[in-house]
C-alpha atoms as a PDB file:
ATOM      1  CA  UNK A   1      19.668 -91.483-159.450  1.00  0.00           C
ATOM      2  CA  UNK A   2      19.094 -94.342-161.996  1.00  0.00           C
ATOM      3  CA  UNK A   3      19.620 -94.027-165.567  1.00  0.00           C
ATOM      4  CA  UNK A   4      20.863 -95.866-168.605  1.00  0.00           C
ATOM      5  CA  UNK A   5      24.244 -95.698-169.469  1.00  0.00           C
ATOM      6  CA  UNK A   6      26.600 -97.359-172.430  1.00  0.00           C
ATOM      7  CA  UNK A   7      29.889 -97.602-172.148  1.00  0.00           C
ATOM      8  CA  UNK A   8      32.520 -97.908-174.747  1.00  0.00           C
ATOM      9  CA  UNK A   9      34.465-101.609-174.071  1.00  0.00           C
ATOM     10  CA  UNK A  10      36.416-100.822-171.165  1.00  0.00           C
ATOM     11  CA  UNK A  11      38.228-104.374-170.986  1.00  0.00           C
ATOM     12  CA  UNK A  12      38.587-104.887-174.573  1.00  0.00           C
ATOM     13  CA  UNK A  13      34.875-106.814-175.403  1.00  0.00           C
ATOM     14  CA  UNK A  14      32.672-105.487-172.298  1.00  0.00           C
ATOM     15  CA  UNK A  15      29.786-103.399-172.798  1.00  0.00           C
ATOM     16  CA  UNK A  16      27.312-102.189-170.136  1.00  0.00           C
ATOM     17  CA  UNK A  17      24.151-100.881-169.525  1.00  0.00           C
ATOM     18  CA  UNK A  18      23.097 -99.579-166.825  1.00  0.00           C
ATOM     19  CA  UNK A  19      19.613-100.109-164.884  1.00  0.00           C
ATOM     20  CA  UNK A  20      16.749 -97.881-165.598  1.00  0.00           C
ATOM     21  CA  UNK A  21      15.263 -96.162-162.666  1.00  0.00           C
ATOM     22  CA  UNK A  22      11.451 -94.869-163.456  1.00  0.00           C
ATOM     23  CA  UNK A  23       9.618 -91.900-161.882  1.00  0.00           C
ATOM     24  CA  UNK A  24      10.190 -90.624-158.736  1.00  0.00           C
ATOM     25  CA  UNK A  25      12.864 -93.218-158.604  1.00  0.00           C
ATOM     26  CA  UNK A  26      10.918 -96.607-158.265  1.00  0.00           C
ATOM     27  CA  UNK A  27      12.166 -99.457-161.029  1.00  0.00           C
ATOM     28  CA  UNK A  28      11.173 -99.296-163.990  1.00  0.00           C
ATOM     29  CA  UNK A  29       9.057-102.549-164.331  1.00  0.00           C
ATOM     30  CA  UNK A  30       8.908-105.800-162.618  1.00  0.00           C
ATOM     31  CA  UNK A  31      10.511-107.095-165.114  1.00  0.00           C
ATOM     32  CA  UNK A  32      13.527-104.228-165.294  1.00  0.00           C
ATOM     33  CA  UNK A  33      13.961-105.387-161.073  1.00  0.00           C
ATOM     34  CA  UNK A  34      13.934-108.685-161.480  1.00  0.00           C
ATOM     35  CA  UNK A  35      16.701-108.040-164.757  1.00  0.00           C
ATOM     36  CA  UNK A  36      19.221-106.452-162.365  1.00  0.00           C
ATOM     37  CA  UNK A  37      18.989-108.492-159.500  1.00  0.00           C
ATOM     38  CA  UNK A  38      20.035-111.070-161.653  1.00  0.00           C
ATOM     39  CA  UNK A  39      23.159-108.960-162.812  1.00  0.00           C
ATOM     40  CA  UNK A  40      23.661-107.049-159.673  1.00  0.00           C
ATOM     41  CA  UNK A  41      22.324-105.595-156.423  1.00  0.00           C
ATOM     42  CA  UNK A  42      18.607-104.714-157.118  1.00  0.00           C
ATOM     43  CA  UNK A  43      17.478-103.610-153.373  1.00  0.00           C
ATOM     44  CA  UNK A  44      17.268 -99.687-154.395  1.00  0.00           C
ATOM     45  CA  UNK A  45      15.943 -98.424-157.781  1.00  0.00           C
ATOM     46  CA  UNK A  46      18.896 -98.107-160.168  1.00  0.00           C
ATOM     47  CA  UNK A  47      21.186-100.530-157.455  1.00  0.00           C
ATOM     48  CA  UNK A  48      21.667-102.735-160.161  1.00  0.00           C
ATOM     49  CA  UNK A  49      23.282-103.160-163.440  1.00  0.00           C
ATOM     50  CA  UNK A  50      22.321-105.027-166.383  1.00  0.00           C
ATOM     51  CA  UNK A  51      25.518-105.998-167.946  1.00  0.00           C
ATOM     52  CA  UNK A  52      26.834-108.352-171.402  1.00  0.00           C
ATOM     53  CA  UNK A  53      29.795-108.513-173.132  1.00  0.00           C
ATOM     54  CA  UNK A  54      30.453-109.748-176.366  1.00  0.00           C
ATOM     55  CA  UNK A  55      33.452-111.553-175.301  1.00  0.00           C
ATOM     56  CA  UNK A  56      31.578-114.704-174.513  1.00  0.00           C
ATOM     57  CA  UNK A  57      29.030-114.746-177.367  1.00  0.00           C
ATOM     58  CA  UNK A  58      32.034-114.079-179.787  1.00  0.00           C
ATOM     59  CA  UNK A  59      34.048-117.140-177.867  1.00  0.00           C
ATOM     60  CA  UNK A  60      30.736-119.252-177.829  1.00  0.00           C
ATOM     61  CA  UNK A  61      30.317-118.890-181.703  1.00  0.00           C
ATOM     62  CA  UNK A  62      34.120-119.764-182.292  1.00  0.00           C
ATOM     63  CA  UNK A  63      34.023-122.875-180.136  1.00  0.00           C
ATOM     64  CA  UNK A  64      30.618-123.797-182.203  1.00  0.00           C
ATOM     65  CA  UNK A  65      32.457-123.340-185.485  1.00  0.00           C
ATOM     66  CA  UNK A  66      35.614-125.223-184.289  1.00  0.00           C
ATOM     67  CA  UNK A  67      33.353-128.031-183.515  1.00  0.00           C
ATOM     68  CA  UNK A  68      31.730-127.872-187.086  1.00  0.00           C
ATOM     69  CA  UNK A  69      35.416-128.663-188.169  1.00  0.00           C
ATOM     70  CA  UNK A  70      36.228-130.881-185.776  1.00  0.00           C
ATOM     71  CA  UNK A  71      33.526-133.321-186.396  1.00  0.00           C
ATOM     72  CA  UNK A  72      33.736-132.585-190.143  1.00  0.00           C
ATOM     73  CA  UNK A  73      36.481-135.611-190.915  1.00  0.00           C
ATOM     74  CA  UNK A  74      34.669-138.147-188.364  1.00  0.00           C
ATOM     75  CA  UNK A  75      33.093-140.223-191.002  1.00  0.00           C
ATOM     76  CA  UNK A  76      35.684-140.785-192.851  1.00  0.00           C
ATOM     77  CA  UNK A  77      37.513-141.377-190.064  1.00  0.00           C
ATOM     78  CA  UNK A  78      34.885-143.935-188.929  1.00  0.00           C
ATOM     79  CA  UNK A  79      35.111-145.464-192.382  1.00  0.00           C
ATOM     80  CA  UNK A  80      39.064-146.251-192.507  1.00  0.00           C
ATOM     81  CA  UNK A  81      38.612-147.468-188.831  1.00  0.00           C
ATOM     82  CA  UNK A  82      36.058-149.687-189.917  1.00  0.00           C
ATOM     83  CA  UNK A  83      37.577-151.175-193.087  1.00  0.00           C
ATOM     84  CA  UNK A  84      38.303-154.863-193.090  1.00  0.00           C
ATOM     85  CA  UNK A  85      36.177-155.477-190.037  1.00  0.00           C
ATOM     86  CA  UNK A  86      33.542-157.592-192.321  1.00  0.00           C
ATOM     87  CA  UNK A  87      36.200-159.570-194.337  1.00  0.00           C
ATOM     88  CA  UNK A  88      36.697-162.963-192.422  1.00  0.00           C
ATOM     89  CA  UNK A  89      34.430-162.299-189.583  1.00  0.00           C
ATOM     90  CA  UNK A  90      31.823-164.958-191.715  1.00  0.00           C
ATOM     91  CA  UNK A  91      28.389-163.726-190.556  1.00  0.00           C
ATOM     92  CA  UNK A  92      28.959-162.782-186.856  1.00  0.00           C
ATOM     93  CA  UNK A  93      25.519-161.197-185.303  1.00  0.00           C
ATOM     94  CA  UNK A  94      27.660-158.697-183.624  1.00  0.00           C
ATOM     95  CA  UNK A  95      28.739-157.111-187.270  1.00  0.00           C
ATOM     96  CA  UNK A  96      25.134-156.133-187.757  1.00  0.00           C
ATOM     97  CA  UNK A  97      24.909-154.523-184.207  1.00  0.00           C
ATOM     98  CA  UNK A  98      28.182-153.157-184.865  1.00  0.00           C
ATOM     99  CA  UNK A  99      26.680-151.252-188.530  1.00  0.00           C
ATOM    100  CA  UNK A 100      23.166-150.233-186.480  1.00  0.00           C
ATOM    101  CA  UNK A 101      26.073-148.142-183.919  1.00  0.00           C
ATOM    102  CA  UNK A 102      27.997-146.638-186.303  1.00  0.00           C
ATOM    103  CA  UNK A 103      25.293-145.111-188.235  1.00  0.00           C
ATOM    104  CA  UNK A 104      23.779-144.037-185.460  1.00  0.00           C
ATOM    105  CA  UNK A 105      26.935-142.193-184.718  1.00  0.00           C
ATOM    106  CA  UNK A 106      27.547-140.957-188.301  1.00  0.00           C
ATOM    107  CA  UNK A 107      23.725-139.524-187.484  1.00  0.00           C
ATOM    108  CA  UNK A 108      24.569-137.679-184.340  1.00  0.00           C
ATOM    109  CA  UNK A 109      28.015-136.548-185.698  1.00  0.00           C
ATOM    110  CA  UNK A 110      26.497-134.769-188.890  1.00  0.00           C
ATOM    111  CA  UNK A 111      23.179-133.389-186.406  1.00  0.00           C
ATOM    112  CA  UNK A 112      25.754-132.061-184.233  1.00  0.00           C
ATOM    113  CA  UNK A 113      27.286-130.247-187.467  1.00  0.00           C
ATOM    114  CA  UNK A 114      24.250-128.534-188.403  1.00  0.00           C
ATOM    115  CA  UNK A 115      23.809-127.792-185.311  1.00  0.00           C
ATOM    116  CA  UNK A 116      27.161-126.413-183.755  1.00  0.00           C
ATOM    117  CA  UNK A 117      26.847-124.478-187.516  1.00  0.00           C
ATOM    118  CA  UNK A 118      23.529-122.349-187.159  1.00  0.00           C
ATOM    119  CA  UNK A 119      24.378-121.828-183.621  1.00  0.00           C
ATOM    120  CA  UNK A 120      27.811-120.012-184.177  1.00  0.00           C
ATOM    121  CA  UNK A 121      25.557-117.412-186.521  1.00  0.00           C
ATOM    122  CA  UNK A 122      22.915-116.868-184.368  1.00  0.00           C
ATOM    123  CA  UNK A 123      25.786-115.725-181.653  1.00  0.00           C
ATOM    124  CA  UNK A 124      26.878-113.310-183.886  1.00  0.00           C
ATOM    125  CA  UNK A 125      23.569-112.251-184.566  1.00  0.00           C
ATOM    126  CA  UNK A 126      23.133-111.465-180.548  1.00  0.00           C
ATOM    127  CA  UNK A 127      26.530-109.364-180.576  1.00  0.00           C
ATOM    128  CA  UNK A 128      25.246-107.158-183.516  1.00  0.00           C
ATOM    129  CA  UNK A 129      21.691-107.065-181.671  1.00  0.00           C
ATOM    130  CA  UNK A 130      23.339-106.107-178.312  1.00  0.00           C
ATOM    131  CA  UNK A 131      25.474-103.619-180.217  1.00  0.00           C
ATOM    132  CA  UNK A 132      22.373-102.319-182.321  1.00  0.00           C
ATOM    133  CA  UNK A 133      20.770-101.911-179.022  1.00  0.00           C
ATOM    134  CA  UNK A 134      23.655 -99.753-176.801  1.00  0.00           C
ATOM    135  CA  UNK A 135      24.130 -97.665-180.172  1.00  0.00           C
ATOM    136  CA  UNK A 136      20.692 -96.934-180.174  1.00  0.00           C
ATOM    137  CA  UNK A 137      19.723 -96.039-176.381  1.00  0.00           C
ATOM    138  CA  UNK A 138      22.580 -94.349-176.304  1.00  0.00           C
ATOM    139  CA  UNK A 139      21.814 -91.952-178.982  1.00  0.00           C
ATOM    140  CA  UNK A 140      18.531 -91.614-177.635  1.00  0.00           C
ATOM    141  CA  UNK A 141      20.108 -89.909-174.190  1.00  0.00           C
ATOM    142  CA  UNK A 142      22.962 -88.245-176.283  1.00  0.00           C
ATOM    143  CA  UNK A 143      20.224 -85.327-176.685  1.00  0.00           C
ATOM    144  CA  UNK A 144      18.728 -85.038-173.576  1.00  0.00           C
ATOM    145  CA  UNK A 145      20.437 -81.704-171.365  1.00  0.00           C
ATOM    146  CA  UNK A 146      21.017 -82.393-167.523  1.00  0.00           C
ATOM    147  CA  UNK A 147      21.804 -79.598-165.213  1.00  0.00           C
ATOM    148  CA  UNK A 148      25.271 -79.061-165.306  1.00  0.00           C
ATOM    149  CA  UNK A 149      26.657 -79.499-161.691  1.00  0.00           C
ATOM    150  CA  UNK A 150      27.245 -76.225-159.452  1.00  0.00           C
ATOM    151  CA  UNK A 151      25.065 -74.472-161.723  1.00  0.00           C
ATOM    152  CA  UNK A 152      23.340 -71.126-161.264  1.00  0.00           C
ATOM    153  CA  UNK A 153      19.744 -71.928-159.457  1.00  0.00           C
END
């Protein structure tokens, strides 16, 4: 029988869910089936789990915030390596070329910034919904009484 289960974080950062088998047994939805045959083996009703772990969001939003660091002294960087380069080249066409590339570069560098920056939040911001979620269906089932094995009939 399918159902929905949360458990703790067996390996340290894993959480799971398990599929969600409707009445009688059938999938939930289309969309349910096609959820867990993604994640698992969706040939019965409740085959399959749906499963996420916060270990890869959490790693995802540190490598995004390294990056923001990384690229943070690039400029500057740029600037020192490009110090001198005008004096005594006289008025070489290739200096001009040479100033369109590196702001172009300075450009990308900073968009990559803001960008590597509001993604390592919005990571985060999947953990805490994932968690938000588990906590919640899980307290929703927490209440519900199943017939206790070997019981009286």
């Amino acid at each position: 029988m399918g159902g929905v289960t949360v458990v703790g974080q067996p390996d340290g950062d894993r959480e799971r869910v398990g599929a969600w088998a409707g009445p009688a047994g059938a999938a939930g939805s289309a969309g349910a089936a096609g959820s867990a045959g993604a994640a698992g083996s969706a040939g019965a009703a409740g085959g399959g789990d749906l499963r996420h772990s916060r270990g890869p969001w959490l790693r995802a939003a540190g490598g995004a915030d390294q990056l923001v660091t990384l690229l943070g002294p690039v400029k500057g960087e740029l600037d020192v390596a490009h110090q001198g380069v005008t004096a005594g080249a006289g008025a070489l066409s290739a200096l001009a070329e040479l100033g369109a590339v590196r702001a172009s570069w300075e450009r990308r560098f900073e968009d990559a910034r803001k960008e590597c920056g509001s993604l390592g939040g919005k990571m985060r911001a999947v953990v805490r919904g994932q968690t938000q979620a588990n906590e919640a269906v899980k307290s929703g089932f927490d209440g519900v009484k199943t017939p206790s094995v070997g019981g009286a009939r």
